[in-house]
N, C-alpha and C. Protein backbone atom coordinates (compact mmCIF):
# COMPACT_ATOMS: atom_id res chain seq x y z
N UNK A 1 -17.92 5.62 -15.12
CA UNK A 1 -18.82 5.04 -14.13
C UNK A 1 -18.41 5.52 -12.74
N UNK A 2 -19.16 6.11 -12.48
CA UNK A 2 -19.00 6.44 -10.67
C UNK A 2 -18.69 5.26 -9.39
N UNK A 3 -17.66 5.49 -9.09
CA UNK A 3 -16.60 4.57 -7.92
C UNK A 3 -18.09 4.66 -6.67
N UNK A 4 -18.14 3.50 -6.35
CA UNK A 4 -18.50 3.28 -4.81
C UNK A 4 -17.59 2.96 -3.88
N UNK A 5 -18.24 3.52 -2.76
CA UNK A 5 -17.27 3.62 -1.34
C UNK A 5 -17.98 2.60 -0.25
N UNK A 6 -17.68 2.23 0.24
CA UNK A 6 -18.05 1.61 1.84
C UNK A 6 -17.75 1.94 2.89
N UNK A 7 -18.30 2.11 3.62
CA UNK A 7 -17.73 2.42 5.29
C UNK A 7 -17.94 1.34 6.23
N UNK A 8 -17.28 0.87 6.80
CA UNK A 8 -17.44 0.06 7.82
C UNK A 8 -18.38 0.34 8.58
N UNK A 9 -19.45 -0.06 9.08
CA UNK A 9 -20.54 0.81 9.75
C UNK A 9 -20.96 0.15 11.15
N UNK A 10 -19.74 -1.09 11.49
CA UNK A 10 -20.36 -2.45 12.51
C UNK A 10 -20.43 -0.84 13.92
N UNK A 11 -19.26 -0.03 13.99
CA UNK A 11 -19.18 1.04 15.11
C UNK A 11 -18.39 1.61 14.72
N UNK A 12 -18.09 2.91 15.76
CA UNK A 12 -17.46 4.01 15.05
C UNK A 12 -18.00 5.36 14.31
N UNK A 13 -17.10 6.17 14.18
CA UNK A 13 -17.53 7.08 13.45
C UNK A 13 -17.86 7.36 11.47
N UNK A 14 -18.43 6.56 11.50
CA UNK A 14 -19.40 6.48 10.72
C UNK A 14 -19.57 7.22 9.34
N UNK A 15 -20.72 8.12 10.25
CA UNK A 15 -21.63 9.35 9.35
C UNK A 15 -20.12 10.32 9.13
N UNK A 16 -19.28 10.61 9.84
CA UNK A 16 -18.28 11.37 9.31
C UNK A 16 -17.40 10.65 8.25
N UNK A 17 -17.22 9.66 8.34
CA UNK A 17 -16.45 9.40 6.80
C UNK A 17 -17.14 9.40 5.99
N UNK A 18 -18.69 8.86 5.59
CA UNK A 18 -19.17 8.99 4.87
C UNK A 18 -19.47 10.75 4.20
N UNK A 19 -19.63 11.86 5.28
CA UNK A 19 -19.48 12.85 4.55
C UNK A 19 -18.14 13.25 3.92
N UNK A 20 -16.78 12.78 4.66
CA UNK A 20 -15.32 12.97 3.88
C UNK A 20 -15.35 12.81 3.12
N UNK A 21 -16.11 11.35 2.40
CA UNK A 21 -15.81 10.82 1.53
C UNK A 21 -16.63 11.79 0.23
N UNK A 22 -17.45 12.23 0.95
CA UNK A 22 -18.36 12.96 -0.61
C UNK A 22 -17.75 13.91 -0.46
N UNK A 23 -17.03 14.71 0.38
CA UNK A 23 -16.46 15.88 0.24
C UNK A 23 -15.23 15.78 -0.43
N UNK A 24 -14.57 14.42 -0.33
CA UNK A 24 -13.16 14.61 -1.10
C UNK A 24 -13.66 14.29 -2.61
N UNK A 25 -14.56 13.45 -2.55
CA UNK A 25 -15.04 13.11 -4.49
C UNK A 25 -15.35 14.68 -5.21
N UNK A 26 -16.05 15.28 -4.37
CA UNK A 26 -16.88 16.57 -4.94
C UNK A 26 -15.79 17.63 -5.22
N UNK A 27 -14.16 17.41 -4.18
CA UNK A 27 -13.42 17.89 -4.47
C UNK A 27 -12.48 17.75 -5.94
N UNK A 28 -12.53 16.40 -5.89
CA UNK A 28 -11.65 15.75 -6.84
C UNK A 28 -13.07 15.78 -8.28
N UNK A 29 -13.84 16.17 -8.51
CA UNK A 29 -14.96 15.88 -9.60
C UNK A 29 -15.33 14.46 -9.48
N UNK A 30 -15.35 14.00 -8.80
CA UNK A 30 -15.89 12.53 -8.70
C UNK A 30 -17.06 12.37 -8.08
N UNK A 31 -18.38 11.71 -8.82
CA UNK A 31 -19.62 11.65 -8.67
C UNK A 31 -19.45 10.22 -7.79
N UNK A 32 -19.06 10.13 -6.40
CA UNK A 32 -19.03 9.13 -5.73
C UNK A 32 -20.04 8.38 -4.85
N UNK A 33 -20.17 7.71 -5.09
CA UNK A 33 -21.67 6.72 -4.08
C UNK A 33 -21.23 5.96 -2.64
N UNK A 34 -21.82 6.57 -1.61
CA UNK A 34 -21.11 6.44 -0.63
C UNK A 34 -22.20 4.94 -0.06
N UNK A 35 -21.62 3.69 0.93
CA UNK A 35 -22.64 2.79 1.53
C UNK A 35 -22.20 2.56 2.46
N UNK A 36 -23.17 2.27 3.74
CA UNK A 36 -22.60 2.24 5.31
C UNK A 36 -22.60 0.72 4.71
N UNK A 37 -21.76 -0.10 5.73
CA UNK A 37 -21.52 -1.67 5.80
C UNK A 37 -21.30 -2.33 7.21
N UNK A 38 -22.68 -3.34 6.95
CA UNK A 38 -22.78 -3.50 8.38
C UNK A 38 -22.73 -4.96 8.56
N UNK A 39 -22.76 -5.75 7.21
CA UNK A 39 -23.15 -7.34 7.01
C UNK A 39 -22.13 -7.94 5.40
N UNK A 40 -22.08 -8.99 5.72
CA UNK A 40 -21.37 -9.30 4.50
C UNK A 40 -22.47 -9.39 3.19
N UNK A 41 -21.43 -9.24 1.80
CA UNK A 41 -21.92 -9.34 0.73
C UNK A 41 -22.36 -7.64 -0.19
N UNK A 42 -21.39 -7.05 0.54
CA UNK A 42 -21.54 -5.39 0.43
C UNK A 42 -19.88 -5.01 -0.42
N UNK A 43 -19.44 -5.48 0.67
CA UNK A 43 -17.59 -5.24 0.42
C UNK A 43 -17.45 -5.28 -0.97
N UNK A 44 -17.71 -6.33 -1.19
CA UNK A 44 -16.86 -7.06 -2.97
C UNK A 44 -17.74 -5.90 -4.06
N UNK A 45 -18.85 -5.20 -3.64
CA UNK A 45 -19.20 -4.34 -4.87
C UNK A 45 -18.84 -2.86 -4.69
N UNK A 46 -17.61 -3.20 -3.63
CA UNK A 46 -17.50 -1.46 -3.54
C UNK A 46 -16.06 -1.13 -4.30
N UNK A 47 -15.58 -0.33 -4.74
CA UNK A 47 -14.35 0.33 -5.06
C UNK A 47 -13.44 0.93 -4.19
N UNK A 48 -13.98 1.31 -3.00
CA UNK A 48 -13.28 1.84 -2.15
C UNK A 48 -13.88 1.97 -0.63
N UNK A 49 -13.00 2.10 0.40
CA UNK A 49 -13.46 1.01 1.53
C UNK A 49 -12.82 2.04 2.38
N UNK A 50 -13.44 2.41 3.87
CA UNK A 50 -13.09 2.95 5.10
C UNK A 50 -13.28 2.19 6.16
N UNK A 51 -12.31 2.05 7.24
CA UNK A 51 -12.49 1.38 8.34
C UNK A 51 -12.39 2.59 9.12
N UNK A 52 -13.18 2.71 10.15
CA UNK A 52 -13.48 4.23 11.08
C UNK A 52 -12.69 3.69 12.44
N UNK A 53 -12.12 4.71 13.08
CA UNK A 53 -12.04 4.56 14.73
C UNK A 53 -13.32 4.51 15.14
N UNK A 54 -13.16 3.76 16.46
CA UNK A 54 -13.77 3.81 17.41
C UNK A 54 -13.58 3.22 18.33
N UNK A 55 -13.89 1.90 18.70
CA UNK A 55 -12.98 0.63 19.63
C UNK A 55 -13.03 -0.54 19.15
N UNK A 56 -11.38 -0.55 19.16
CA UNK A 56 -10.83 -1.42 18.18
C UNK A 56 -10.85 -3.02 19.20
N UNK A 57 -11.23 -3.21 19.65
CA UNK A 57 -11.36 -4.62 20.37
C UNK A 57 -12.69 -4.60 19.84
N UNK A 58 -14.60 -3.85 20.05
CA UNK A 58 -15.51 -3.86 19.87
C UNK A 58 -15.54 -4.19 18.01
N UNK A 59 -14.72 -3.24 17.24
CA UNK A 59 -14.25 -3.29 16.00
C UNK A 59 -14.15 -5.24 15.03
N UNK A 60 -13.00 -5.11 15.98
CA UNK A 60 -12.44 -6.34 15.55
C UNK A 60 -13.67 -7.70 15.29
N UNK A 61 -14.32 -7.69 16.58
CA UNK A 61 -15.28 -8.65 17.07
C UNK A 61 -16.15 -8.47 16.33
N UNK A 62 -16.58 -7.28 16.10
CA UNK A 62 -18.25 -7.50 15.17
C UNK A 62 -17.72 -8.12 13.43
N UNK A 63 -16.64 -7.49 13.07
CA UNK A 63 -16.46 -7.64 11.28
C UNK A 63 -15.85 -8.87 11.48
N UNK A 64 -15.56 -9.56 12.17
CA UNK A 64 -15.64 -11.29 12.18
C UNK A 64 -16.58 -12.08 12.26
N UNK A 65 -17.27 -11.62 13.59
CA UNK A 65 -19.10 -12.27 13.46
C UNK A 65 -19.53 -11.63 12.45
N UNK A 66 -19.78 -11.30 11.35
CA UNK A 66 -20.75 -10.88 10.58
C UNK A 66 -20.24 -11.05 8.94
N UNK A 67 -18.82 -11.25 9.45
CA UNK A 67 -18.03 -12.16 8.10
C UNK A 67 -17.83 -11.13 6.92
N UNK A 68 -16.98 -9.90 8.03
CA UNK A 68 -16.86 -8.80 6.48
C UNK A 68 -15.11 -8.96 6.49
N UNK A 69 -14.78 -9.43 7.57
CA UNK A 69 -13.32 -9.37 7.71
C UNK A 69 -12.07 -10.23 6.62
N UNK A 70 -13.32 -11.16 6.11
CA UNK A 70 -12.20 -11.62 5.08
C UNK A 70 -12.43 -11.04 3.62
N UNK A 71 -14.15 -10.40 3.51
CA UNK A 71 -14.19 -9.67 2.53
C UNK A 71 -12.89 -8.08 2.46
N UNK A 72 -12.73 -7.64 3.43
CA UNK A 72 -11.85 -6.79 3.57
C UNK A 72 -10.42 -7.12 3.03
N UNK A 73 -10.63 -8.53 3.71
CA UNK A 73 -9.04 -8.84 2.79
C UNK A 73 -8.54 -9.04 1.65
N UNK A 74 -9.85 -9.72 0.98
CA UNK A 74 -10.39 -10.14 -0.27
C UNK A 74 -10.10 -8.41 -1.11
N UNK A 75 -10.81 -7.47 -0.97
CA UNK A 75 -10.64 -5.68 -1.08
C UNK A 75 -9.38 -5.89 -1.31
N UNK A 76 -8.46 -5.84 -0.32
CA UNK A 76 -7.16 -5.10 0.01
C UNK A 76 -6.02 -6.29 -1.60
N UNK A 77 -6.14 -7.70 -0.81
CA UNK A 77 -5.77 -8.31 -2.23
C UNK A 77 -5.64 -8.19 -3.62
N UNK A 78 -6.89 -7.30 -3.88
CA UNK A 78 -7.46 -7.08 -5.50
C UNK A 78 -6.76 -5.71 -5.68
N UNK A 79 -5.93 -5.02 -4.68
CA UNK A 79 -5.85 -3.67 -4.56
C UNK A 79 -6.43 -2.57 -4.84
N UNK A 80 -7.02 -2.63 -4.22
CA UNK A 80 -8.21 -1.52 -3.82
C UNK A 80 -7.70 -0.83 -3.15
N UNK A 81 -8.61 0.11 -2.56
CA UNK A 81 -7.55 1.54 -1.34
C UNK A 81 -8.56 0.68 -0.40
N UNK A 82 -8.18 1.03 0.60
CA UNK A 82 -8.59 1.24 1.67
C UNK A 82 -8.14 2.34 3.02
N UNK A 83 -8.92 2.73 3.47
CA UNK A 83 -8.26 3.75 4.43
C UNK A 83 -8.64 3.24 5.75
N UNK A 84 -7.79 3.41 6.47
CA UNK A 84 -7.77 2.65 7.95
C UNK A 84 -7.91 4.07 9.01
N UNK A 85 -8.37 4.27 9.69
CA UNK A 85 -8.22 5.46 10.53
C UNK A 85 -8.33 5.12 12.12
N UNK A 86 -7.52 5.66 13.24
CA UNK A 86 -7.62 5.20 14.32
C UNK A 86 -7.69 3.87 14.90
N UNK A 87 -8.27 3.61 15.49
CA UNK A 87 -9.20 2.22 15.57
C UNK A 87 -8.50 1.23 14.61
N UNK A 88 -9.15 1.69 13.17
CA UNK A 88 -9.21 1.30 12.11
C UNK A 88 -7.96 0.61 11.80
N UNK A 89 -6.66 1.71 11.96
CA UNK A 89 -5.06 1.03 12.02
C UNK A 89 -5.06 -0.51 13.02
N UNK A 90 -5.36 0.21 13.74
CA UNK A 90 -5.17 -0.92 15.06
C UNK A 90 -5.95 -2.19 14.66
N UNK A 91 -6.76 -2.45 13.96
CA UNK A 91 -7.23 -3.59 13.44
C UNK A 91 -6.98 -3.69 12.05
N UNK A 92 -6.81 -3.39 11.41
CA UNK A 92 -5.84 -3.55 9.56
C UNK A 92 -4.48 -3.90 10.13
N UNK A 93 -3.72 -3.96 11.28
CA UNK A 93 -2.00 -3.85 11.65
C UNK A 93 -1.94 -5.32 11.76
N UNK A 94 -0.71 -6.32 11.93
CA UNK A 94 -0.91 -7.09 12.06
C UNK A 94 -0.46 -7.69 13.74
N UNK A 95 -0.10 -6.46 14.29
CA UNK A 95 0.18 -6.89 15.94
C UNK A 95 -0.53 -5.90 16.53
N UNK A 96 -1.56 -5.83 17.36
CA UNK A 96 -1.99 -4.72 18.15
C UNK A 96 -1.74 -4.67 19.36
N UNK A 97 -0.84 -5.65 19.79
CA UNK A 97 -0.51 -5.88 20.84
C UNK A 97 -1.43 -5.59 22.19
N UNK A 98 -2.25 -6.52 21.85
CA UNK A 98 -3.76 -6.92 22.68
C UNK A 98 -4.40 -8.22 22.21
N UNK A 99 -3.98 -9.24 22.97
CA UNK A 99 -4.96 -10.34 22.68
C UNK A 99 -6.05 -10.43 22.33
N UNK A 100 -6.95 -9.40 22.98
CA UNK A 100 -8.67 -9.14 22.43
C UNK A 100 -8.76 -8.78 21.28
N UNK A 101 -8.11 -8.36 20.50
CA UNK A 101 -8.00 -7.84 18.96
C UNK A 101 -7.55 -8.40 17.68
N UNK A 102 -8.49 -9.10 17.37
CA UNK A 102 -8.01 -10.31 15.81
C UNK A 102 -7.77 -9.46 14.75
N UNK A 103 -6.16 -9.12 14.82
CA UNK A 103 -6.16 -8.28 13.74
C UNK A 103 -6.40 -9.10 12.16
N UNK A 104 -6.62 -8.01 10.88
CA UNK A 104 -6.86 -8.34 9.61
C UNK A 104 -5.49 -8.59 8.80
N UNK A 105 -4.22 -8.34 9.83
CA UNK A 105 -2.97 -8.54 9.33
C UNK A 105 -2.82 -8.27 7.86
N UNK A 106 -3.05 -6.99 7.50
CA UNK A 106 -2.75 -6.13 6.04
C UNK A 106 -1.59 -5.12 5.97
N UNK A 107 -1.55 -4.55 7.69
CA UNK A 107 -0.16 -4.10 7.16
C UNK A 107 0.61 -3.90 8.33
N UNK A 108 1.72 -3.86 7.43
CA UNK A 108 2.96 -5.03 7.84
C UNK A 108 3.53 -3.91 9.74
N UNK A 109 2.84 -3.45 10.50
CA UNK A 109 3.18 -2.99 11.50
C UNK A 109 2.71 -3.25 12.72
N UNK A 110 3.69 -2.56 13.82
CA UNK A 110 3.06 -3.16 15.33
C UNK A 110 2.53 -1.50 15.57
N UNK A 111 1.57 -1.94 16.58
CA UNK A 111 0.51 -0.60 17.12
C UNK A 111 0.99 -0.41 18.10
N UNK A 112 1.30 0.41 18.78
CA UNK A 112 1.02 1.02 20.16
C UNK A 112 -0.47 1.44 20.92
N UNK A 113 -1.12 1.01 21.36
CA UNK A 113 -2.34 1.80 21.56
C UNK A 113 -2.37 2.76 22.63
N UNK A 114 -3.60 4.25 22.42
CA UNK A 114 -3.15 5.08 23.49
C UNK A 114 -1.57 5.84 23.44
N UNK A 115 -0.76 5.27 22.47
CA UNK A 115 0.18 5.71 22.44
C UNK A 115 0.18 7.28 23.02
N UNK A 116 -0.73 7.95 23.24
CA UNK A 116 -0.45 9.98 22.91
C UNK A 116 -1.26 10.23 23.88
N UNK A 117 -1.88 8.93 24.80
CA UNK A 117 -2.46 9.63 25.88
C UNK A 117 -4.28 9.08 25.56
N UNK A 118 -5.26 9.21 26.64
CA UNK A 118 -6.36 8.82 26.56
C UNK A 118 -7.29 9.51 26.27
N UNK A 119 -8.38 9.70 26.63
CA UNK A 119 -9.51 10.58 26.20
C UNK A 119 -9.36 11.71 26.64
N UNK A 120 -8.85 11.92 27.52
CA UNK A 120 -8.77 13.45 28.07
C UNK A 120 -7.31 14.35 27.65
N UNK A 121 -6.30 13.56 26.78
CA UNK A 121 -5.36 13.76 26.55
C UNK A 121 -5.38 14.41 24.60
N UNK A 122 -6.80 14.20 24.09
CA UNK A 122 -7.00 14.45 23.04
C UNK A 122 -6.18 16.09 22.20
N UNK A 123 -6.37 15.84 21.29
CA UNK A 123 -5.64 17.36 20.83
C UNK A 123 -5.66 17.24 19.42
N UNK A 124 -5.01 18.23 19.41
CA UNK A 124 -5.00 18.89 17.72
C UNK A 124 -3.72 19.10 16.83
N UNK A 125 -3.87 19.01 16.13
CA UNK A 125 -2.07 19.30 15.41
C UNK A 125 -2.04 19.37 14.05
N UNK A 126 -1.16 20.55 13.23
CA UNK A 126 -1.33 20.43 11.76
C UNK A 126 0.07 19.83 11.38
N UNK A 127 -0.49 18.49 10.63
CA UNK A 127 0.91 17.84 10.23
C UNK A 127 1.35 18.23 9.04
N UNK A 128 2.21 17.48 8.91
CA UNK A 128 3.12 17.46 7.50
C UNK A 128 3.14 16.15 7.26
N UNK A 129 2.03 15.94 6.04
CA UNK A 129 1.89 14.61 5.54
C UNK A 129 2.42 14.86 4.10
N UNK A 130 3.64 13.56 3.85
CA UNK A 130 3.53 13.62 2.61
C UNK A 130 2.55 13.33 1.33
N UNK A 131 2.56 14.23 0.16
CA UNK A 131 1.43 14.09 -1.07
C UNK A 131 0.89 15.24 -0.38
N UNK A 132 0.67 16.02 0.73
CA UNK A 132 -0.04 17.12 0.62
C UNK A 132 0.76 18.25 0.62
N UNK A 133 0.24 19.57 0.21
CA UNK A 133 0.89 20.61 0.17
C UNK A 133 1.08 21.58 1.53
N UNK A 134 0.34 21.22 2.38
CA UNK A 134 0.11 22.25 3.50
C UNK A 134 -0.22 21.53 4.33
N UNK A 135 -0.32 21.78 5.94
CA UNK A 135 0.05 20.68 7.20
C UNK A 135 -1.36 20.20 7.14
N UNK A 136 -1.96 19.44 7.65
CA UNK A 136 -3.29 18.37 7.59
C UNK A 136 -3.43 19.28 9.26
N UNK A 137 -4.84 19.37 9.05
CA UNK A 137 -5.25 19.58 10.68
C UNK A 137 -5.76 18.64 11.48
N UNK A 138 -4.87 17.32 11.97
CA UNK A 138 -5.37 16.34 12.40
C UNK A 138 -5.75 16.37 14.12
N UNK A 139 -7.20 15.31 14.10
CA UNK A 139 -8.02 15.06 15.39
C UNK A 139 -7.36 13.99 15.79
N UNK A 140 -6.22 13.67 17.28
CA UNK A 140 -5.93 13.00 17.72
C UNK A 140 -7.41 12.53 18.93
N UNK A 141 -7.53 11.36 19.09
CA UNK A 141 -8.30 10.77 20.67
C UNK A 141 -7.93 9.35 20.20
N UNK A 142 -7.50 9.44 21.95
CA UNK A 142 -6.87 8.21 22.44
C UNK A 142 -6.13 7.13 21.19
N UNK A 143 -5.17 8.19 20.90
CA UNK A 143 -4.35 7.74 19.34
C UNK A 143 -3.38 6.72 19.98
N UNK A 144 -3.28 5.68 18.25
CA UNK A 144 -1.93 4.68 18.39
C UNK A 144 -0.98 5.34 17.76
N UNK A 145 0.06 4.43 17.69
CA UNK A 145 1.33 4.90 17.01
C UNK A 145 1.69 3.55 16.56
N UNK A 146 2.46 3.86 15.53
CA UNK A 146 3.11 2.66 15.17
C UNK A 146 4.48 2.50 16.62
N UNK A 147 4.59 1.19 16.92
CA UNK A 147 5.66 1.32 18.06
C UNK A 147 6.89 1.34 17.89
N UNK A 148 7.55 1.59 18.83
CA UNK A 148 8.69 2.40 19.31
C UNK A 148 9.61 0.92 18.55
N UNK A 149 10.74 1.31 17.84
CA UNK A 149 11.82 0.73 17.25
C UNK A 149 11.62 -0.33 16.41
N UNK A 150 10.13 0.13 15.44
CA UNK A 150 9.99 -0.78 14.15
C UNK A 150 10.04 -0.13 13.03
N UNK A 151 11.17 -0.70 12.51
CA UNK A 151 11.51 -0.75 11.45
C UNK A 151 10.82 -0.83 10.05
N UNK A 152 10.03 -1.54 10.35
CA UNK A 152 8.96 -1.73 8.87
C UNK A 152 8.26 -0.77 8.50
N UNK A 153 8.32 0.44 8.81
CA UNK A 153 8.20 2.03 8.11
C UNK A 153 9.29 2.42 7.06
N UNK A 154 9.95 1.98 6.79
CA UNK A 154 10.95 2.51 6.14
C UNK A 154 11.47 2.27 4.98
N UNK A 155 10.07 1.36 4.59
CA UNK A 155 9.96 1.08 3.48
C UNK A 155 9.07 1.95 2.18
N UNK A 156 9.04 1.54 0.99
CA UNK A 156 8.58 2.48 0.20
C UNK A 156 7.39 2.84 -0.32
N UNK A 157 6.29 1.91 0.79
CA UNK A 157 4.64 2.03 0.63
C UNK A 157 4.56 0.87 -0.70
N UNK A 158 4.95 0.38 -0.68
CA UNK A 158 4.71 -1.02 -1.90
C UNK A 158 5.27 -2.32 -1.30
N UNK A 159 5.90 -2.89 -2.23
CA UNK A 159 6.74 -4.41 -1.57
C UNK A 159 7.58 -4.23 -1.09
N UNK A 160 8.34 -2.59 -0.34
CA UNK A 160 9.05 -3.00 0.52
C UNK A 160 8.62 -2.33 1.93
N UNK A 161 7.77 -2.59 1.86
CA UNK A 161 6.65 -2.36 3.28
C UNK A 161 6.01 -0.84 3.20
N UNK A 162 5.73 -0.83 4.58
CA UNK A 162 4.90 0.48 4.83
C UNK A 162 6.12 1.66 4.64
N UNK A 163 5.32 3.16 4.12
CA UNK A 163 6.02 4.38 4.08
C UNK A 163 5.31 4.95 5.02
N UNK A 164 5.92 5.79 5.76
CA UNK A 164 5.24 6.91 6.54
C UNK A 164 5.16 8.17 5.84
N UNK A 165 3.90 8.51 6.69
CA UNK A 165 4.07 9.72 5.27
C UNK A 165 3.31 11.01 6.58
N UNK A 166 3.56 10.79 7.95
CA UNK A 166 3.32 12.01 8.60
C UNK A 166 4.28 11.31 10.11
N UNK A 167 4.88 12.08 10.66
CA UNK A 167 5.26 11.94 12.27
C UNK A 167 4.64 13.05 12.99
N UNK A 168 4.07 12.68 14.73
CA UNK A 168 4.19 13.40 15.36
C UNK A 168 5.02 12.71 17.02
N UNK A 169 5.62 13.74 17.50
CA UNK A 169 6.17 13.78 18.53
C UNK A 169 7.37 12.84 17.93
N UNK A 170 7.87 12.21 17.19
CA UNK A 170 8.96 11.50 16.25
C UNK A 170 8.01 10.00 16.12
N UNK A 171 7.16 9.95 16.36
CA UNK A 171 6.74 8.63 15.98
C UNK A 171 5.70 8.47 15.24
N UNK A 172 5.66 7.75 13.96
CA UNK A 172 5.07 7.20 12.81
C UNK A 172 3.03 7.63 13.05
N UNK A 173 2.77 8.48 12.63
CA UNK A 173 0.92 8.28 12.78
C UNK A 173 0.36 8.41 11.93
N UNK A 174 1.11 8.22 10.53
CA UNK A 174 0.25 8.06 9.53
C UNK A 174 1.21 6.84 8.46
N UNK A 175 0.65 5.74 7.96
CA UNK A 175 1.46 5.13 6.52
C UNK A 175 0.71 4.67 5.44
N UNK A 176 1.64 4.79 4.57
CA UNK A 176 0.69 3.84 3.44
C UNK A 176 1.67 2.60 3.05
N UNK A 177 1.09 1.51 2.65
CA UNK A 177 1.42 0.63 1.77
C UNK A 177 0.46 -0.44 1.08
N UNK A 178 1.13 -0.42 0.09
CA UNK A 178 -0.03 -0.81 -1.08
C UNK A 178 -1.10 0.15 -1.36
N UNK A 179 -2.30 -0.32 -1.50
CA UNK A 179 -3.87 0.68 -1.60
C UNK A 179 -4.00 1.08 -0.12
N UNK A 180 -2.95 0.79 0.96
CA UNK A 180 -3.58 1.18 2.31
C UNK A 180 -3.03 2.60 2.78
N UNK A 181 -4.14 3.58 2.89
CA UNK A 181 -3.09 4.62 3.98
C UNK A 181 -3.88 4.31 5.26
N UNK A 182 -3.12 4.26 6.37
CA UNK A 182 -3.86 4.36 7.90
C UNK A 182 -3.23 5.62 8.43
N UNK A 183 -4.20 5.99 9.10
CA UNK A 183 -4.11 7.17 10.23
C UNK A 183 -4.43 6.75 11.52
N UNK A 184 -3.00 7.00 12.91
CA UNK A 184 -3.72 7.39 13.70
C UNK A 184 -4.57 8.66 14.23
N UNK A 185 -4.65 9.43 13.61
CA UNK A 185 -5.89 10.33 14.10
C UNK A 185 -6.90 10.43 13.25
N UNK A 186 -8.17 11.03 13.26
CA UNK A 186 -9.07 11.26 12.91
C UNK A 186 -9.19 12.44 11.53
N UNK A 187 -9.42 12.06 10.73
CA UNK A 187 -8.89 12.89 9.07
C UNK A 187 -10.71 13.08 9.13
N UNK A 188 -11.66 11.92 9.28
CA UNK A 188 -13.11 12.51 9.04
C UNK A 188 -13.89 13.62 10.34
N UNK A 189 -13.02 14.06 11.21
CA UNK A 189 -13.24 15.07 12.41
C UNK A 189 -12.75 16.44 11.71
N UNK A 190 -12.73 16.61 10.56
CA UNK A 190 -12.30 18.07 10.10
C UNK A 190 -12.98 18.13 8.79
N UNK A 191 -13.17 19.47 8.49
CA UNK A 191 -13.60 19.87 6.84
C UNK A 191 -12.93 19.41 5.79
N UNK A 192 -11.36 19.08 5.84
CA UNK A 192 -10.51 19.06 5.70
C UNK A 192 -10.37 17.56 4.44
N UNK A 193 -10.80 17.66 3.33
CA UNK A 193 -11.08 16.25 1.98
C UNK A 193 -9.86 15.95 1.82
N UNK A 194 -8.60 16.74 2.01
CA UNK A 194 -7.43 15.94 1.44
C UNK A 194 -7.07 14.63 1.79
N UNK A 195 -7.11 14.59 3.16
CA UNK A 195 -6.35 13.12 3.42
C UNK A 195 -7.50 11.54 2.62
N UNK A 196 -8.78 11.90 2.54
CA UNK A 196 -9.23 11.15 1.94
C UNK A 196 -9.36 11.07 0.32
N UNK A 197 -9.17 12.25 0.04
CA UNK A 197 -8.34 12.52 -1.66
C UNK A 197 -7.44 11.57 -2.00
N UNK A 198 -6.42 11.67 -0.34
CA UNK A 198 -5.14 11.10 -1.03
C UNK A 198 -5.38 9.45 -0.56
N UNK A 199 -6.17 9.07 -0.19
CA UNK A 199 -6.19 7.70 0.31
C UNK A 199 -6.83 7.20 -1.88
N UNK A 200 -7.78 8.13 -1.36
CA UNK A 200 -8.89 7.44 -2.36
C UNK A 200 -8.96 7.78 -4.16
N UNK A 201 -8.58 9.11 -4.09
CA UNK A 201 -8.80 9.55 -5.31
C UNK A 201 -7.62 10.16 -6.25
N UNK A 202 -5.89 10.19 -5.45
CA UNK A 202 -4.57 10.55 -5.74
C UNK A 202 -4.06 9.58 -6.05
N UNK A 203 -3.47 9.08 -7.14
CA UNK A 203 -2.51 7.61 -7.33
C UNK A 203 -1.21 8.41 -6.84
């Protein structure tokens, strides 16, 4: 039976995960059904779930009014994947260190926001993420980081917290734990299906 996907669709970039997402299934042979999500009662029939950057205060606010935010949690509970990207981290984290931002407290880290600089500070970089074979060509704008002297990376992506599984400049911008990988940069801004392979379709 063919896996359905969801995308968070309240804002953000959107239409690009939804094409990642068919591009990493089509990669992996997976006949995948992709659905934007904009209202509750969508979440619970999907298999697999994207939260997009975009602005993560604007973020936060709509998937509470519209009551997808505990379906999300409800997802993440049942262990499901979910992929968090940009934005997306910064509201799945459980400190964003911004009052305006009700995080979904799923994983177990503090954000930095802006960490790498603002909109005009944007850039490019091929990482070294672990599970892939060759550097990821990741889209940084106005990226977080996990912050400066936490510890809760160093765990093994299961019950003993988050793993990192990419650095840039020495600080944490990509982890997984449990069904979650988050990115701070942008994985649906490139041709590039692996990182959503490995969120979605790599045990």
């Amino acid at each position: 039976m063919a896996p359905t996907a969801g995308v968070v669709a309240v804002q953000g970039n959107v239409a690009e995960h939804v094409r990642a997402i068919e591009r990493a299934g089509a990669a992996n042979g997976v006949d995948v059904t992709v659905r934007e999500i904009r209202g509750s009662g969508t979440v619970p029939d999907c298999d697999l779930l994207a939260l997009p950057g975009g602005e993560s205060t604007t973020i936060s606010r709509l998937i509470h009014e519209a009551g997808i935010a505990p379906e999300i949690r409800a997802h993440v509970e049942a262990g499901k994947p979910l992929l968090a990207t940009c934005a997306g981290l910064i509201v799945a984290s459980r400190d964003a260190a911004d009052p305006r931002v009700e995080t979904l407290d799923l994983l177990d880290v503090r954000v930095e926001r802006n960490a790498f600089g603002r909109q005009r500070d944007s850039f490019e970089a091929d990482l070294d993420v672990a599970g892939l074979d060759e550097p990821f060509p990741a889209v940084f704008i106005r990226a977080p980081a996990i912050g400066e002297g936490n510890t809760d990376c160093e765990g093994d992506g299961d019950a003993g917290g988050p793993e990192t599984l990419a650095r840039w400049d020495g600080r944490p911008v990509a982890v997984r734990q449990g069904p979650i990988v988050a990115t701070a940069f942008h994985p649906e801004l490139t041709g590039d299906p692996r990182l959503h392979a490995l969120a979605f379709f790599e045990s």
